[in-house]
N, C-alpha and C. Protein backbone atom coordinates (compact mmCIF):
# COMPACT_ATOMS: atom_id res chain seq x y z
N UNK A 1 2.08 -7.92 21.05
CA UNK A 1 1.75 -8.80 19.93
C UNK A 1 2.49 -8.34 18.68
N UNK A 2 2.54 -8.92 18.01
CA UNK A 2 3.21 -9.05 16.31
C UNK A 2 2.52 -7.17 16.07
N UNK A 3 1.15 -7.37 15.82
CA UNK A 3 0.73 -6.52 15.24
C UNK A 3 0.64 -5.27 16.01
N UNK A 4 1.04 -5.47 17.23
CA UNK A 4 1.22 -4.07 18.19
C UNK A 4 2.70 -3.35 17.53
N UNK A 5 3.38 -4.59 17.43
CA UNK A 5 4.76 -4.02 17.38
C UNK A 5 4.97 -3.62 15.66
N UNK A 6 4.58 -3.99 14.75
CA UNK A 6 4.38 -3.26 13.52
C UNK A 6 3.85 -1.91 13.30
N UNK A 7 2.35 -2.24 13.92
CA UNK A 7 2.07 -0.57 14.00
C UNK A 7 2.73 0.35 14.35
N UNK A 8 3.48 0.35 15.44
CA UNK A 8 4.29 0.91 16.36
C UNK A 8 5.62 1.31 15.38
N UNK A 9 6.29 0.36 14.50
CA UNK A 9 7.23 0.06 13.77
C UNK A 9 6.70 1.52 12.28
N UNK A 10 5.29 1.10 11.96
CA UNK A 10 4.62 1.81 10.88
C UNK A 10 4.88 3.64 11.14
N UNK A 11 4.04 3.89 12.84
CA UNK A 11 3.80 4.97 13.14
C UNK A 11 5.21 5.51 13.14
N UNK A 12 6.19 4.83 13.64
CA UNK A 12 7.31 5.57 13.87
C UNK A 12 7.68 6.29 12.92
N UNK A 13 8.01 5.38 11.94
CA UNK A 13 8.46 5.64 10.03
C UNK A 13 7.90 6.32 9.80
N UNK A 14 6.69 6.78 9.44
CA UNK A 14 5.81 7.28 8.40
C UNK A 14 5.66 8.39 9.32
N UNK A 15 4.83 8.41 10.69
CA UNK A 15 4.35 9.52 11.68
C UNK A 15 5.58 10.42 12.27
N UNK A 16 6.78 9.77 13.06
CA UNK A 16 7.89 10.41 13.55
C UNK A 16 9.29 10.54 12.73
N UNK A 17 9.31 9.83 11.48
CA UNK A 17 9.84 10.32 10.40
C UNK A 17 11.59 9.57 10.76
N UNK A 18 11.13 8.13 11.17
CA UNK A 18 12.10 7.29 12.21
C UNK A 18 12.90 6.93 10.73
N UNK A 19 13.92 6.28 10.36
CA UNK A 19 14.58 5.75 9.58
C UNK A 19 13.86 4.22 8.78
N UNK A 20 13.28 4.04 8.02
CA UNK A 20 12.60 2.45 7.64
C UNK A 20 13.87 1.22 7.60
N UNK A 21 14.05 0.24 7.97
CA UNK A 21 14.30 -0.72 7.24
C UNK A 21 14.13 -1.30 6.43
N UNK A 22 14.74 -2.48 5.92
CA UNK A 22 14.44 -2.82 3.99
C UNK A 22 12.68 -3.48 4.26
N UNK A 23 12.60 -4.07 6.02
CA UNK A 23 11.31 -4.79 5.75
C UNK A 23 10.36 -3.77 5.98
N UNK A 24 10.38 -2.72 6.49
CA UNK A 24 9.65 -1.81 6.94
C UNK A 24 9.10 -1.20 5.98
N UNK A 25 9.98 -0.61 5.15
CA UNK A 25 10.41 -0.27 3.74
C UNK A 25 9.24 -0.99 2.78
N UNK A 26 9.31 -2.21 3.00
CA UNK A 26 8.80 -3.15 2.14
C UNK A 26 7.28 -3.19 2.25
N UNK A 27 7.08 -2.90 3.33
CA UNK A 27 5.66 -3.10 4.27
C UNK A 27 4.54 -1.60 4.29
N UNK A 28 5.86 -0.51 4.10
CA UNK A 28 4.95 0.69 3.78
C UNK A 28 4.99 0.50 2.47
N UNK A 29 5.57 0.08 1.53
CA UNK A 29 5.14 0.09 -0.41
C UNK A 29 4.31 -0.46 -0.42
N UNK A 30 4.14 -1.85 0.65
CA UNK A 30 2.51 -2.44 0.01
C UNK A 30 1.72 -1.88 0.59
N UNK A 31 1.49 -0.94 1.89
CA UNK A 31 0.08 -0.34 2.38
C UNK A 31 -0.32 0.67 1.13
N UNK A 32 0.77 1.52 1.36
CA UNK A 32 0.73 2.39 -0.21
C UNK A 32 0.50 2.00 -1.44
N UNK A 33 0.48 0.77 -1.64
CA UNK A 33 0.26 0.28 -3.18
C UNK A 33 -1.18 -0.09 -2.83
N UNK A 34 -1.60 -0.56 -1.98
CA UNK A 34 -2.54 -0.80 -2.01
C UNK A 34 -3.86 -0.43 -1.49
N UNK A 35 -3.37 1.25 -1.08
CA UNK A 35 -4.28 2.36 -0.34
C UNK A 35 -5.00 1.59 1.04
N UNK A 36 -4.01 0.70 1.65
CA UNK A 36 -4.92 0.61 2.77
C UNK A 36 -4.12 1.86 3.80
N UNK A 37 -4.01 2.71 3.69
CA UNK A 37 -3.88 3.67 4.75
C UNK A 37 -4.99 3.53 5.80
N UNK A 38 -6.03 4.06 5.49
CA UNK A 38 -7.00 3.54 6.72
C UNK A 38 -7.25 2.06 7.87
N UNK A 39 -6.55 1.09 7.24
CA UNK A 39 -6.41 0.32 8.06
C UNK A 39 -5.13 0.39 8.99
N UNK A 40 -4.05 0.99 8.17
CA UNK A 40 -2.55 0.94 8.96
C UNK A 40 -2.90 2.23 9.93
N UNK A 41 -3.61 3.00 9.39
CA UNK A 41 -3.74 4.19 10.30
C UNK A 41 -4.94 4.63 10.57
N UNK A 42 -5.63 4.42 11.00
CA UNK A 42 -7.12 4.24 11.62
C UNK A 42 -7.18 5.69 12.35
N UNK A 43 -8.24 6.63 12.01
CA UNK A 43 -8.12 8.08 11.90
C UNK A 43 -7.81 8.58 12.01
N UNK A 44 -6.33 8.41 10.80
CA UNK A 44 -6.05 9.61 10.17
C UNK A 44 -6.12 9.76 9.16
N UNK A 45 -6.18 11.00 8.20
CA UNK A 45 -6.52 11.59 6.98
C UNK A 45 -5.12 10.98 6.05
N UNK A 46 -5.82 10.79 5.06
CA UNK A 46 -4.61 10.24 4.15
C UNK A 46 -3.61 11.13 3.89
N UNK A 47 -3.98 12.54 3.61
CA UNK A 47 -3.23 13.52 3.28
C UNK A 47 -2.32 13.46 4.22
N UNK A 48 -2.64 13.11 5.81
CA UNK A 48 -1.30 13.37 6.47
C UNK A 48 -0.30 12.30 6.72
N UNK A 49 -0.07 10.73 6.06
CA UNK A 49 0.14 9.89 6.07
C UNK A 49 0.94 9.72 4.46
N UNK A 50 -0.40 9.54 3.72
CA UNK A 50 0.46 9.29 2.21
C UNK A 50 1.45 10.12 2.06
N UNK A 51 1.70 11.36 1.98
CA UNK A 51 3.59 12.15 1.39
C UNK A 51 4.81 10.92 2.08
N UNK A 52 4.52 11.03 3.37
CA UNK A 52 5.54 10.31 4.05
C UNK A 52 5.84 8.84 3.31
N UNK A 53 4.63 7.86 3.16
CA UNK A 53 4.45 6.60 2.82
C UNK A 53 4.96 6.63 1.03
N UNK A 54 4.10 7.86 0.74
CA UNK A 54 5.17 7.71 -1.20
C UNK A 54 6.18 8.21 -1.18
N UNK A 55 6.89 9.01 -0.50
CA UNK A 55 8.60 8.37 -0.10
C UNK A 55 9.49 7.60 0.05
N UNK A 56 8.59 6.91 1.17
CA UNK A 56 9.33 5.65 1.09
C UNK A 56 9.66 4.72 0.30
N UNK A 57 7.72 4.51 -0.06
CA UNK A 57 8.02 3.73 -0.96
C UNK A 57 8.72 3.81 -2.33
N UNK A 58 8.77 4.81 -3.11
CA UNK A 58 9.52 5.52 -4.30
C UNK A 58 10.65 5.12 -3.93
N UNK A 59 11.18 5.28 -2.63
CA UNK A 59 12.92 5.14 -2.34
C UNK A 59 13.15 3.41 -2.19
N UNK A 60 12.41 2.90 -2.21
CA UNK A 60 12.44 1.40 -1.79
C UNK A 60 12.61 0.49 -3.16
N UNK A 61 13.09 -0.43 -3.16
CA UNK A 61 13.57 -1.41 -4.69
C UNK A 61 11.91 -1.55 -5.01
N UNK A 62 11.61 -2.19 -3.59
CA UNK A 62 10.00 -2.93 -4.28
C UNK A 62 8.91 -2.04 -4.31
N UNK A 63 9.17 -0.96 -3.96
CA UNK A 63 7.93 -0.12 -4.28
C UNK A 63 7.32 0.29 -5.83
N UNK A 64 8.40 0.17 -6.63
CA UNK A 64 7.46 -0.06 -8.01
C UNK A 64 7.22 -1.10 -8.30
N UNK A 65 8.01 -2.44 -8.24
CA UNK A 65 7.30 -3.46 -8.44
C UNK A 65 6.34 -3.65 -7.67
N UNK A 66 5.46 -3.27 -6.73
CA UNK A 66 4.49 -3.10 -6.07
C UNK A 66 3.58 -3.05 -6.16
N UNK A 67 3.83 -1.63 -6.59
CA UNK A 67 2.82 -0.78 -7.46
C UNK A 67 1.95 -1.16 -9.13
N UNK A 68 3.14 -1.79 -9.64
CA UNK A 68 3.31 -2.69 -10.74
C UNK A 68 2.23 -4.20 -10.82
N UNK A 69 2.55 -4.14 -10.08
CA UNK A 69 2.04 -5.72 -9.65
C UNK A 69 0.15 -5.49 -9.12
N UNK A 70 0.29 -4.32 -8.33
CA UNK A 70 -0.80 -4.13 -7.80
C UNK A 70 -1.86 -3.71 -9.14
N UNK A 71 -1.22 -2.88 -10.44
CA UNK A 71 -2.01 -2.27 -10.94
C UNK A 71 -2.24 -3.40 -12.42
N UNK A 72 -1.33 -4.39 -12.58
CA UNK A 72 -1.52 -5.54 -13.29
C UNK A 72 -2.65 -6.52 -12.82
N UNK A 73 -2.66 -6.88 -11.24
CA UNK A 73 -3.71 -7.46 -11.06
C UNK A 73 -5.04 -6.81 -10.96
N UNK A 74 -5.16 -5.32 -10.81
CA UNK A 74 -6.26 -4.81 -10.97
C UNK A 74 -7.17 -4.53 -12.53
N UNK A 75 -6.51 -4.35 -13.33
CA UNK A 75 -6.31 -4.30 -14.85
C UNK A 75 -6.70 -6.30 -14.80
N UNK A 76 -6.58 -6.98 -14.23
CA UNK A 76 -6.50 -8.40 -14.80
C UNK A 76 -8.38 -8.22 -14.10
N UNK A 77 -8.38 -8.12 -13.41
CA UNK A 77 -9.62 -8.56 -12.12
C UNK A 77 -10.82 -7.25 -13.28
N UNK A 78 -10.69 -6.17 -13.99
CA UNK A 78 -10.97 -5.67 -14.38
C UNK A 78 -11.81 -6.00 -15.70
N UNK A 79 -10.65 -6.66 -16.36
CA UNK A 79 -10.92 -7.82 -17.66
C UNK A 79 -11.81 -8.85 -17.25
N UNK A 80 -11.75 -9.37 -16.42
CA UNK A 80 -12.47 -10.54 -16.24
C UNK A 80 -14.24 -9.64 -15.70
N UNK A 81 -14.25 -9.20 -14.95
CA UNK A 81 -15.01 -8.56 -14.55
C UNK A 81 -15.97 -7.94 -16.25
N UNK A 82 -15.74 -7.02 -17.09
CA UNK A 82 -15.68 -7.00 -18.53
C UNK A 82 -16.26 -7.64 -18.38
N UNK A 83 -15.67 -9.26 -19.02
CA UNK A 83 -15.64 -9.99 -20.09
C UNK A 83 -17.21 -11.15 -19.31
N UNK A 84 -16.89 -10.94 -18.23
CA UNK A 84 -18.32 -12.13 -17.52
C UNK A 84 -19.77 -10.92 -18.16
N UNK A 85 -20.08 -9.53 -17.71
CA UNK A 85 -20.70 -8.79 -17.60
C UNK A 85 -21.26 -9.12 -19.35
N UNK A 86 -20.34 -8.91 -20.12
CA UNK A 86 -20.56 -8.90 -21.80
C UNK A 86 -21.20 -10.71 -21.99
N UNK A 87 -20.82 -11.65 -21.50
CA UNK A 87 -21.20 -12.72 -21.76
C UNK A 87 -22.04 -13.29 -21.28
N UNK A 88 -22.83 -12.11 -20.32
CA UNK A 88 -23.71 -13.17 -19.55
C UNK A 88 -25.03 -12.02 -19.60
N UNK A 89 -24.89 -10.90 -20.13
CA UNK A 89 -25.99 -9.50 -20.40
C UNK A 89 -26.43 -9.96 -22.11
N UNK A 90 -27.69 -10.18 -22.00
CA UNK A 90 -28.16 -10.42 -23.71
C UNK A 90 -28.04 -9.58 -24.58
């Protein structure tokens, strides 16, 4: 399946330290941007996963815009979150 062969694609990169491609590349900046390690890698400890994965992604074009993007919409979802709490608490 799709998602057999990604994982597989994931573990290689990150676990056997395989070469990424630009999409691969692309695909570990967003697990990493978006701390789903535990889902891409289902028990294992982050510590032994993330060094490899903020490599990549650091070395990758889109890994700061990524990161960027990830921490703009969190900061946005943040505000709103705020701003309901203040307007709706007497």
């Amino acid at each position: 399946t799709v998602e057999r062969e990604l994982r597989a694609r994931l573990a290689a990169v990150v676990l056997e330290g395989a070469e990424p491609d630009a999409r691969t590349s692309a695909l570990v900046a967003l697990v990493h941007a978006t701390g789903m390690h535990p889902q891409a890698f289902p028990g294992l400890p982050k510590k032994q996963v993330d060094p490899r994965m903020a490599e990549i992604a650091d070395g990758h074009w889109a890994g700061v815009s990524v990161r960027e993007a990830i921490r703009n919409l969190q900061a946005a979802i943040t505000t709103v979150t705020v701003v309901t709490v203040l307007s709706v608490v007497p």
